[in-house]
Protein backbone atom coordinates (compact mmCIF):
# COMPACT_ATOMS: atom_id res chain seq x y z
CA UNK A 1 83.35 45.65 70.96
CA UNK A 2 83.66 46.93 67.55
CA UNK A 3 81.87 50.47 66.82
CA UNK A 4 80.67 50.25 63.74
CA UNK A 5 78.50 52.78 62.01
CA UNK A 6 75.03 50.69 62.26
CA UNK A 7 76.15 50.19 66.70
CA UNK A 8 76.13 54.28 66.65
CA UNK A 9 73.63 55.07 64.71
CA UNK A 10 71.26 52.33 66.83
CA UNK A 11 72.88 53.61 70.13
CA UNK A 12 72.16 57.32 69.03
CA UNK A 13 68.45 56.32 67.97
CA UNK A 14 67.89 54.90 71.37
CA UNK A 15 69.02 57.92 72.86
CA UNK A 16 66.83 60.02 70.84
CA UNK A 17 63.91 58.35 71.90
CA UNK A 18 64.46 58.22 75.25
CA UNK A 19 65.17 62.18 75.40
CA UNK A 20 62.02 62.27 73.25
CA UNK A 21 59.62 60.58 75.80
CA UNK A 22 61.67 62.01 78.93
CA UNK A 23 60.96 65.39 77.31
CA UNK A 24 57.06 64.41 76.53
CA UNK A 25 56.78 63.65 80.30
CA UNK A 26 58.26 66.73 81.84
CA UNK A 27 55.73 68.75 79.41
CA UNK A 28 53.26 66.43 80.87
CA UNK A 29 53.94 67.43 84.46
CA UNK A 30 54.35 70.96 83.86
CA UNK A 31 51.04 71.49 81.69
CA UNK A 32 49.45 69.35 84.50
CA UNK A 33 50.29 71.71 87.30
CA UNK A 34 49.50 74.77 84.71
CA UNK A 35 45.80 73.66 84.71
CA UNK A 36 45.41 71.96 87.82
CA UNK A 37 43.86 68.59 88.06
CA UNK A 38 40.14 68.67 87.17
CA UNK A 39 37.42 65.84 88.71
CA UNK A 40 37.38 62.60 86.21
CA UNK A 41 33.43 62.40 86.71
CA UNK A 42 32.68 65.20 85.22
CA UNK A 43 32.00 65.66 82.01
CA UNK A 44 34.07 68.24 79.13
CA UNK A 45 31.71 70.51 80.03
CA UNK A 46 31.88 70.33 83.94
CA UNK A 47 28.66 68.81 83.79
CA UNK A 48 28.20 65.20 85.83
CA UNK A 49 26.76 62.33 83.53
CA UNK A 50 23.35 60.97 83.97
């Protein structure tokens, strides 16, 4: 296969973006077990809805 410029620069832009979002997900994970996991009933103020 030819490598021309445009084949790199697409192949480096996919890369990017998947190091981006891989990157996104381990902050994710980490901030997740930082503040534990809080009850989805509740409201923002740990009060329950009425």
């Amino acid at each position: 296969m030819y490598m021309d410029a445009v084949v790199i620069a697409g192949i480096a832009t996919v890369l990017l973006m998947v190091g981006f979002f891989v990157g996104v997900g381990i902050f994710v994970m980490k901030d997740q077990k930082e503040h534990g996991h809080q009850d989805s009933k509740e409201g923002k103020h740990g009060h329950k809805p009425v």
